[in-house]
PDB file of N, CA and C in Angstrom:
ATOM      1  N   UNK A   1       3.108  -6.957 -10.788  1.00  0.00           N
ATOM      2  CA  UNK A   1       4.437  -6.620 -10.335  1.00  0.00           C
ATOM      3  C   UNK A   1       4.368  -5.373  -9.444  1.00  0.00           C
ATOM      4  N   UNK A   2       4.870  -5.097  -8.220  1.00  0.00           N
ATOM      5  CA  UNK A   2       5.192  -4.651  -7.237  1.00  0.00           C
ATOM      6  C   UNK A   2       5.417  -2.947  -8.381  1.00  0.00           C
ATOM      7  N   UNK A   3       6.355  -2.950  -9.368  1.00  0.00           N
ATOM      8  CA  UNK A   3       6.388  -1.658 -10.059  1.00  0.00           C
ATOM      9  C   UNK A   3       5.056  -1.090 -11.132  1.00  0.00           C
ATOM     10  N   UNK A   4       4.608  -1.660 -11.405  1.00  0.00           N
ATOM     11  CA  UNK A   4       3.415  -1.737 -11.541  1.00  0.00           C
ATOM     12  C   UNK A   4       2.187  -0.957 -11.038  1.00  0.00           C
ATOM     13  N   UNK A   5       2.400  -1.270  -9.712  1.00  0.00           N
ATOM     14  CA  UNK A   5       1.355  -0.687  -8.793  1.00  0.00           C
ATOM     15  C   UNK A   5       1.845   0.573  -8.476  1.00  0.00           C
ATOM     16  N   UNK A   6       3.295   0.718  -7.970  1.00  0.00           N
ATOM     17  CA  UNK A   6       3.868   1.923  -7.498  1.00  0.00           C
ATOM     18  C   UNK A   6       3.796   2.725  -8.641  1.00  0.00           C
ATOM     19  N   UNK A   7       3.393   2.599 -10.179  1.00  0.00           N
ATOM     20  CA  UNK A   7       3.201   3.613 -11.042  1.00  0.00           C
ATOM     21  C   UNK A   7       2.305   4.095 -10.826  1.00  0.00           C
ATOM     22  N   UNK A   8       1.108   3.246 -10.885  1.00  0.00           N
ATOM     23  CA  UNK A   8       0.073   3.738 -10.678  1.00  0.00           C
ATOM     24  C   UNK A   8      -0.662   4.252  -9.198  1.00  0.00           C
ATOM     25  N   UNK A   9      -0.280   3.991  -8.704  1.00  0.00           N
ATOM     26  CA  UNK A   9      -0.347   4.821  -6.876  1.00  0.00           C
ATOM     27  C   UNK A   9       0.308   6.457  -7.250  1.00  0.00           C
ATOM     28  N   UNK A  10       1.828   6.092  -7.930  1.00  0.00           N
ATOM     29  CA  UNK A  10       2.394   7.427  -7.815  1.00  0.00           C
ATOM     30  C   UNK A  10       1.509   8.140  -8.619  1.00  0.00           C
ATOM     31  N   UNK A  11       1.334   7.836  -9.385  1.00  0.00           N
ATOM     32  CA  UNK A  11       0.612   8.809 -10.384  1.00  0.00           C
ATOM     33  C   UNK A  11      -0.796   9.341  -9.708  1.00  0.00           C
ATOM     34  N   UNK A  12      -1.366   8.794  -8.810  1.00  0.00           N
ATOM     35  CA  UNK A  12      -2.410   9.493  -8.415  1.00  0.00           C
ATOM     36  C   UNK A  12      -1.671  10.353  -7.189  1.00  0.00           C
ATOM     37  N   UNK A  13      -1.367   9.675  -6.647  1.00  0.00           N
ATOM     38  CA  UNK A  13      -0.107  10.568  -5.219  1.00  0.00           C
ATOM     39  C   UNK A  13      -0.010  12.100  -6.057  1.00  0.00           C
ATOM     40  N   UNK A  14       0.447  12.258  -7.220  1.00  0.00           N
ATOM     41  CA  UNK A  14       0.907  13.499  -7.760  1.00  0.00           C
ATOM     42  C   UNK A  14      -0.391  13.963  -8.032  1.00  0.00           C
ATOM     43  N   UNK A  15      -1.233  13.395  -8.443  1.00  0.00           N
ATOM     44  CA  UNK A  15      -2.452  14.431  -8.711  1.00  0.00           C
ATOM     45  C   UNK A  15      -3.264  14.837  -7.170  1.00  0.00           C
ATOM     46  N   UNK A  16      -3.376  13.994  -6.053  1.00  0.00           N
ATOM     47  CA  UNK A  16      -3.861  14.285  -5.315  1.00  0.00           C
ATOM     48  C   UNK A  16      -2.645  14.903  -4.330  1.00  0.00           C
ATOM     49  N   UNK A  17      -2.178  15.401  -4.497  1.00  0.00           N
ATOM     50  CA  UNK A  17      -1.019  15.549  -3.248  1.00  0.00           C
ATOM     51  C   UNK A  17      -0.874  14.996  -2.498  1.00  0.00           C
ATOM     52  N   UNK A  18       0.415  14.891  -1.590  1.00  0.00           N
ATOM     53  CA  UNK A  18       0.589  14.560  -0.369  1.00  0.00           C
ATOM     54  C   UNK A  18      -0.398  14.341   0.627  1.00  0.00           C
ATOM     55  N   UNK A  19      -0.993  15.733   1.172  1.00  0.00           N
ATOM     56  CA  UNK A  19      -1.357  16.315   2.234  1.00  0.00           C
ATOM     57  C   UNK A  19      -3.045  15.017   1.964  1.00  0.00           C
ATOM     58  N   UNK A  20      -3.557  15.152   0.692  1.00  0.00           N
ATOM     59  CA  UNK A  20      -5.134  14.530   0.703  1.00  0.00           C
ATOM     60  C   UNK A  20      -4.750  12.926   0.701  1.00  0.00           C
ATOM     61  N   UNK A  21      -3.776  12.510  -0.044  1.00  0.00           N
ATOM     62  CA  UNK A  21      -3.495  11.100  -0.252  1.00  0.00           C
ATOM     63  C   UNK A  21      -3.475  10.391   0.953  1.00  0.00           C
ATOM     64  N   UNK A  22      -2.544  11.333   2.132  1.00  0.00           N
ATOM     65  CA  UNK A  22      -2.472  10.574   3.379  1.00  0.00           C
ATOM     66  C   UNK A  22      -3.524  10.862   4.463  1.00  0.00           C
ATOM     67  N   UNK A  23      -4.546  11.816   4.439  1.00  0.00           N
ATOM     68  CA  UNK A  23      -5.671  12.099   5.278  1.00  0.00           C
ATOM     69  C   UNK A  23      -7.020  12.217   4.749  1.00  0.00           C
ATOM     70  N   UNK A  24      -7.106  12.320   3.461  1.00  0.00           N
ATOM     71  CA  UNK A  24      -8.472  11.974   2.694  1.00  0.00           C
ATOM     72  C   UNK A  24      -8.835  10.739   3.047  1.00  0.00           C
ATOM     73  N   UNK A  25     -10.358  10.579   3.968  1.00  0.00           N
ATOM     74  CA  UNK A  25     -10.993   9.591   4.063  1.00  0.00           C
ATOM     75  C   UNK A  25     -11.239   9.122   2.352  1.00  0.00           C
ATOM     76  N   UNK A  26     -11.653   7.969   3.060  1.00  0.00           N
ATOM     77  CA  UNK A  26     -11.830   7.243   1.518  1.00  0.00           C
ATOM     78  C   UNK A  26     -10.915   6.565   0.519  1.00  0.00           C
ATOM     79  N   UNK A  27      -9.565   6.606   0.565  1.00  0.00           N
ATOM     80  CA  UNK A  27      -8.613   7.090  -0.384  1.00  0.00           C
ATOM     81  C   UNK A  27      -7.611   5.185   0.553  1.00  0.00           C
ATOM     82  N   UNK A  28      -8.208   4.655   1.588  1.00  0.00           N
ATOM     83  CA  UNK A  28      -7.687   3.380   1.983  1.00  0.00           C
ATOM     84  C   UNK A  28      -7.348   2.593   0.954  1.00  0.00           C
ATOM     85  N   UNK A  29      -7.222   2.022  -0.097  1.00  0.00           N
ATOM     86  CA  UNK A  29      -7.586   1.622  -0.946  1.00  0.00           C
ATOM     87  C   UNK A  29      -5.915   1.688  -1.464  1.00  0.00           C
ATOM     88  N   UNK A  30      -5.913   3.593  -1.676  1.00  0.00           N
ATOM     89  CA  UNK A  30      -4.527   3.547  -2.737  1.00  0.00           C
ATOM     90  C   UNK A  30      -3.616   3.497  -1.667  1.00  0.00           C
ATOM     91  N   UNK A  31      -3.731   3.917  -0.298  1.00  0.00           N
ATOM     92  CA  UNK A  31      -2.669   3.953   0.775  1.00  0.00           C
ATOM     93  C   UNK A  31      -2.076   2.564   0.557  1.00  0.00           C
ATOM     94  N   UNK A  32      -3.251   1.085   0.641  1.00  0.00           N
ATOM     95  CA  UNK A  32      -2.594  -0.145   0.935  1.00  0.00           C
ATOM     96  C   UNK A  32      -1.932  -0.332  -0.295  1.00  0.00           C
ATOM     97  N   UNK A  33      -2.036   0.230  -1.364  1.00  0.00           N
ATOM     98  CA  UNK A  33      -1.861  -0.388  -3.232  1.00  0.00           C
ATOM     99  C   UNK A  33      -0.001   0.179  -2.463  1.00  0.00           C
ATOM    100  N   UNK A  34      -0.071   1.488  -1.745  1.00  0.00           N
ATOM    101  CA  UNK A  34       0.764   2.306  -1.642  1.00  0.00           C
ATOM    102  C   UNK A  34       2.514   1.320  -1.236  1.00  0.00           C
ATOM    103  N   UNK A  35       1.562   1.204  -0.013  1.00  0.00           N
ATOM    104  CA  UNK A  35       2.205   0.077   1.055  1.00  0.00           C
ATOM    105  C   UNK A  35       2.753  -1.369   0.389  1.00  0.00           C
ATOM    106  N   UNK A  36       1.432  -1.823  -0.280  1.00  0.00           N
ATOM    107  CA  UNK A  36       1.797  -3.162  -1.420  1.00  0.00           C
ATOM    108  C   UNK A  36       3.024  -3.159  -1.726  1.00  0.00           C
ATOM    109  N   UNK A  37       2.712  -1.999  -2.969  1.00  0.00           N
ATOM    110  CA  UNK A  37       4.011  -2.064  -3.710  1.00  0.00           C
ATOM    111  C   UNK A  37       5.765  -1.805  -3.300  1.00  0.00           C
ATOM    112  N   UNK A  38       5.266  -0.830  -2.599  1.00  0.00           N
ATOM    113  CA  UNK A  38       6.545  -0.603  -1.771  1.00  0.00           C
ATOM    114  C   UNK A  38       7.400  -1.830  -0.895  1.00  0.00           C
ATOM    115  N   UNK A  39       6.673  -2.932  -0.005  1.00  0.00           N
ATOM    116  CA  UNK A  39       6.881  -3.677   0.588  1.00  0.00           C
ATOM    117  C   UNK A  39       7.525  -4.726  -0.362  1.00  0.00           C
ATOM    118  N   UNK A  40       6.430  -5.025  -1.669  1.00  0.00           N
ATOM    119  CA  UNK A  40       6.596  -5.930  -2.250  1.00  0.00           C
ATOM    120  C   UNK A  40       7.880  -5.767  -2.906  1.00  0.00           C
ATOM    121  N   UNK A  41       8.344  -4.554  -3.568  1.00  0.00           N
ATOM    122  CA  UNK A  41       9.950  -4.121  -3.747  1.00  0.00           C
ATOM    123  C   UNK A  41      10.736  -4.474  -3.235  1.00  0.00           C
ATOM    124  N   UNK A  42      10.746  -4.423  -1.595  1.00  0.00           N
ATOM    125  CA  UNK A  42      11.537  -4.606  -0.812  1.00  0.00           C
ATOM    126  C   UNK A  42      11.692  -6.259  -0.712  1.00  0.00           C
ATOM    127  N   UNK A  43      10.456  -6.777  -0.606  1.00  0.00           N
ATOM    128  CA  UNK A  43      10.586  -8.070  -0.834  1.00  0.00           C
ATOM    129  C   UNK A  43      10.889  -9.217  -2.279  1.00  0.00           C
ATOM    130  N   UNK A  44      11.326  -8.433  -2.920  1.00  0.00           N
ATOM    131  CA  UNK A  44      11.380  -8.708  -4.350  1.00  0.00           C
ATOM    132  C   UNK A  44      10.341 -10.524  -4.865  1.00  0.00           C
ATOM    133  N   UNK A  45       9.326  -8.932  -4.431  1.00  0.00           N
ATOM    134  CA  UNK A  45       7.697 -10.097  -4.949  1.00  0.00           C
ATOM    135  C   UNK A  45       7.377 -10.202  -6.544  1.00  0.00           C
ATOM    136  N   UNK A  46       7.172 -11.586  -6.562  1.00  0.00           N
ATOM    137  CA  UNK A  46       6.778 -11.697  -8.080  1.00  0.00           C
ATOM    138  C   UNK A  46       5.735 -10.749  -8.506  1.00  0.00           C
ATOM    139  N   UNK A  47       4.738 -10.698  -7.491  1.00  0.00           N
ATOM    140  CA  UNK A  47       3.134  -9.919  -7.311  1.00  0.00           C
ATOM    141  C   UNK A  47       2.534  -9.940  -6.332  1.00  0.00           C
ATOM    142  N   UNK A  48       1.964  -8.908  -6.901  1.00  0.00           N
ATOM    143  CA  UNK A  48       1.270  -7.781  -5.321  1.00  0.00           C
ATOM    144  C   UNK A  48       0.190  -7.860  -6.059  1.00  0.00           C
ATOM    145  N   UNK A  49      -1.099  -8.182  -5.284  1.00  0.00           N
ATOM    146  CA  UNK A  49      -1.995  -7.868  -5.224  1.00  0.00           C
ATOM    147  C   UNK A  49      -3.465  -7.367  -3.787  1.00  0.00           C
ATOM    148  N   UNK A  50      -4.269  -6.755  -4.511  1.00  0.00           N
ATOM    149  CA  UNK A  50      -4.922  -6.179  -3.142  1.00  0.00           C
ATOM    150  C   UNK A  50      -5.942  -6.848  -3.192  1.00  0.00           C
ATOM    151  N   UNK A  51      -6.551  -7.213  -1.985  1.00  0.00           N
ATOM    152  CA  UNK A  51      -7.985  -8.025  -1.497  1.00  0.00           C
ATOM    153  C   UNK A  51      -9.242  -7.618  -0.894  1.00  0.00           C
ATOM    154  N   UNK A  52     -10.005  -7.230  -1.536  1.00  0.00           N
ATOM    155  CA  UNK A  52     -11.496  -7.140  -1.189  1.00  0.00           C
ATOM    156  C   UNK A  52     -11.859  -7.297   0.356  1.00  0.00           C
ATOM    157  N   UNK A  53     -11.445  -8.117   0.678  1.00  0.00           N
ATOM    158  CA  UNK A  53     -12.010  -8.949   2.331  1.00  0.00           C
ATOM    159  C   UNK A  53     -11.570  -7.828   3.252  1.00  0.00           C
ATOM    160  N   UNK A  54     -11.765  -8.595   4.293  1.00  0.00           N
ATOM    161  CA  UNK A  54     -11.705  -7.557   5.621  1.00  0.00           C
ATOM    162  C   UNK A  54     -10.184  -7.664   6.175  1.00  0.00           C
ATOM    163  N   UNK A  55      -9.714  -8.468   5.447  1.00  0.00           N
ATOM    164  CA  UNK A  55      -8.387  -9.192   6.180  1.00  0.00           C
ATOM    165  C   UNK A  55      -7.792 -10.540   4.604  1.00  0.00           C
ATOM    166  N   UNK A  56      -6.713 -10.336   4.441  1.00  0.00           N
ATOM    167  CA  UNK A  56      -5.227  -9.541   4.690  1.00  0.00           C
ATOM    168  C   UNK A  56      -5.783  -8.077   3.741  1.00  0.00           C
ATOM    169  N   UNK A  57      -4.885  -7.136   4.154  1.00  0.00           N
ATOM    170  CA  UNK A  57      -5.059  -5.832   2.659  1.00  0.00           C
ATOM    171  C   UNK A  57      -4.261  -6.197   1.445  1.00  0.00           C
ATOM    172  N   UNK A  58      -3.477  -6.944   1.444  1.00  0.00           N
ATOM    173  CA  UNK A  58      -2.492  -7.339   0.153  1.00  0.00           C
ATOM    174  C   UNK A  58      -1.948  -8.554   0.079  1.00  0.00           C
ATOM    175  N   UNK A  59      -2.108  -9.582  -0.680  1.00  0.00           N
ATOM    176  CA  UNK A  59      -1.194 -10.299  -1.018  1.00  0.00           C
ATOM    177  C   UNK A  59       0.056 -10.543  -1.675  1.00  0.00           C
ATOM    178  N   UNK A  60       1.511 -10.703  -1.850  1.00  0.00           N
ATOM    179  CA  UNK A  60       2.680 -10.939  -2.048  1.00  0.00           C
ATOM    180  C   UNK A  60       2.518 -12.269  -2.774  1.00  0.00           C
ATOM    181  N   UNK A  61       3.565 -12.402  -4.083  1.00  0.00           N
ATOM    182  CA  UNK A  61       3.881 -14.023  -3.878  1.00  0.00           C
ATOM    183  C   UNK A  61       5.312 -13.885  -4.031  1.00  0.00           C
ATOM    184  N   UNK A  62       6.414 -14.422  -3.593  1.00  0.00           N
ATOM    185  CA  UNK A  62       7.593 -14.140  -3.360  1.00  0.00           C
ATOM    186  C   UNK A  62       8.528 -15.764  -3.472  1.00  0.00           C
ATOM    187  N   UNK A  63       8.839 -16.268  -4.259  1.00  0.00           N
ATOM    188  CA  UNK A  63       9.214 -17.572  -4.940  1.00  0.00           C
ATOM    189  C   UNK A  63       8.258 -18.542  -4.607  1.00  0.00           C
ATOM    190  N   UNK A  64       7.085 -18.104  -5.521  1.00  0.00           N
ATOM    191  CA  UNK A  64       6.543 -18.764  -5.442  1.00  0.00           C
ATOM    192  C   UNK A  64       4.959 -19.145  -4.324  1.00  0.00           C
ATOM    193  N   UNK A  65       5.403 -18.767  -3.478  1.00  0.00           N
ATOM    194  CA  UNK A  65       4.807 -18.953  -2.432  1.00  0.00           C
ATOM    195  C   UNK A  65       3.586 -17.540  -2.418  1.00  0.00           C
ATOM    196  N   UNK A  66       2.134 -17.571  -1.611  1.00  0.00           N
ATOM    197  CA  UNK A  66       1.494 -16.552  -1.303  1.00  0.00           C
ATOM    198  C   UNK A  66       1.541 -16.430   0.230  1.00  0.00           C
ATOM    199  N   UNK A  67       1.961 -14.745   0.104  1.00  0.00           N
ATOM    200  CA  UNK A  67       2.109 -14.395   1.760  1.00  0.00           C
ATOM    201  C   UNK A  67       1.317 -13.171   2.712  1.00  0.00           C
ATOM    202  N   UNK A  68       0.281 -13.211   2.750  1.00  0.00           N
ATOM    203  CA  UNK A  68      -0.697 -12.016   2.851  1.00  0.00           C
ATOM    204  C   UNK A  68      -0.355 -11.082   4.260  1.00  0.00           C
ATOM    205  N   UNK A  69      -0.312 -10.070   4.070  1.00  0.00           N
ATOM    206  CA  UNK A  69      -0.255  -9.101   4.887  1.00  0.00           C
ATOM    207  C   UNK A  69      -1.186  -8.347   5.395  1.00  0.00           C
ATOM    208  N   UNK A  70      -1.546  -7.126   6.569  1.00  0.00           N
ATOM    209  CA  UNK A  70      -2.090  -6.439   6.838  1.00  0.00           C
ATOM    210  C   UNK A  70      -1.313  -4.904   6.869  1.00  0.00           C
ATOM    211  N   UNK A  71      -1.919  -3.595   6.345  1.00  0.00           N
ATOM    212  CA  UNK A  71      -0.993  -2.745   5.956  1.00  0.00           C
ATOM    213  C   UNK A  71      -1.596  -1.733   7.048  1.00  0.00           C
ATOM    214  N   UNK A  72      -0.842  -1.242   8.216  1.00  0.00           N
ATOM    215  CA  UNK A  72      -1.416  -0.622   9.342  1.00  0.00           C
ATOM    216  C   UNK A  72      -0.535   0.969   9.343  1.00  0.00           C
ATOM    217  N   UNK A  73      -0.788   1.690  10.047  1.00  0.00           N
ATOM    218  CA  UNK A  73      -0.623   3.288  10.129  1.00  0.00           C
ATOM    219  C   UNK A  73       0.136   3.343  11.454  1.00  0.00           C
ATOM    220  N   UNK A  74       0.987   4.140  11.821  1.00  0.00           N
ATOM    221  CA  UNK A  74       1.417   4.289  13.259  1.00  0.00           C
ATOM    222  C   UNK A  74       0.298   5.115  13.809  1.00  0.00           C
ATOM    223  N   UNK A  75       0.101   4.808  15.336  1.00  0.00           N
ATOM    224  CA  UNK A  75      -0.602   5.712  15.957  1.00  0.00           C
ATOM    225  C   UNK A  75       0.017   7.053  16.799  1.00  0.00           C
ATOM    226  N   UNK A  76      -0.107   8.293  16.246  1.00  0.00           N
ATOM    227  CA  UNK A  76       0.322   9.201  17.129  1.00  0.00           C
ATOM    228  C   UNK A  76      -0.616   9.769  18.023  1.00  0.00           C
ATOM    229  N   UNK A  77       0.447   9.994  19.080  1.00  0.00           N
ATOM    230  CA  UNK A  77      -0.039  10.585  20.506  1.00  0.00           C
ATOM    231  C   UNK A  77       0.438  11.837  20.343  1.00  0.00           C
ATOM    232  N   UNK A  78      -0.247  12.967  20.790  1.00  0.00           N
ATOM    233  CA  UNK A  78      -0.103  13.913  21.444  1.00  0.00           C
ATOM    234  C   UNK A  78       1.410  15.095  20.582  1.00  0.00           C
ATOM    235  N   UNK A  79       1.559  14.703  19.485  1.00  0.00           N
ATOM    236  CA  UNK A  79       2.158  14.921  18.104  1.00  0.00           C
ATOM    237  C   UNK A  79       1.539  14.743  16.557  1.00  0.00           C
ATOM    238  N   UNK A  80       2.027  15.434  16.031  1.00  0.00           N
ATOM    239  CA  UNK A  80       2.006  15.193  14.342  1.00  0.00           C
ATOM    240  C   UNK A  80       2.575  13.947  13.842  1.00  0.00           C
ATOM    241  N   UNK A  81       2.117  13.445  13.102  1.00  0.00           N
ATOM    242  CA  UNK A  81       2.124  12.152  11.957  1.00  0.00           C
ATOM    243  C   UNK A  81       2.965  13.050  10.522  1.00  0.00           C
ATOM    244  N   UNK A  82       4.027  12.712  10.544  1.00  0.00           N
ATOM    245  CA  UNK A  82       4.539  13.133   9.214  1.00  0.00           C
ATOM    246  C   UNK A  82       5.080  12.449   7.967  1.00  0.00           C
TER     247      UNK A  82
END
């Protein structure tokens, strides 16, 4: 379940802060769990889950159905990312 994940994302979010969660290499992993869950909320997904492969970062199933996504970053130019 989509709340599920967002517990456990948040709960590391608070131990690692803000600032490392979103620019600590390495840390791809909880960003997409991040993204998952959040999306999957919005989409009121039965379940979220994350995928190993190179492609999708998360799967959804949302009545039923599986709907895989890719979970991407905006690119800033010549500004801060906030």
């Amino acid at each position: 379940m989509p709340n599920g994940m967002e517990k456990l994302v948040g709960q590391e979010n608070n131990n690692l802060g803000s600032t490392h969660f979103f620019n600590q290499s390495g840390l791809d992993f909880l960003r997409d769990a991040w993204i998952a869950a959040e999306f999957g909320t919005l989409r009121r997904a039965e379940k979220v889950r994350l995928v190993s492969d190179n492609w999708p970062d998360f799967e959804l199933v949302v009545a039923g159905c599986v709907e895989a996504f890719e979970a991407v970053w905006p690119a800033c130019h010549r500004r801060q990312c906030s």
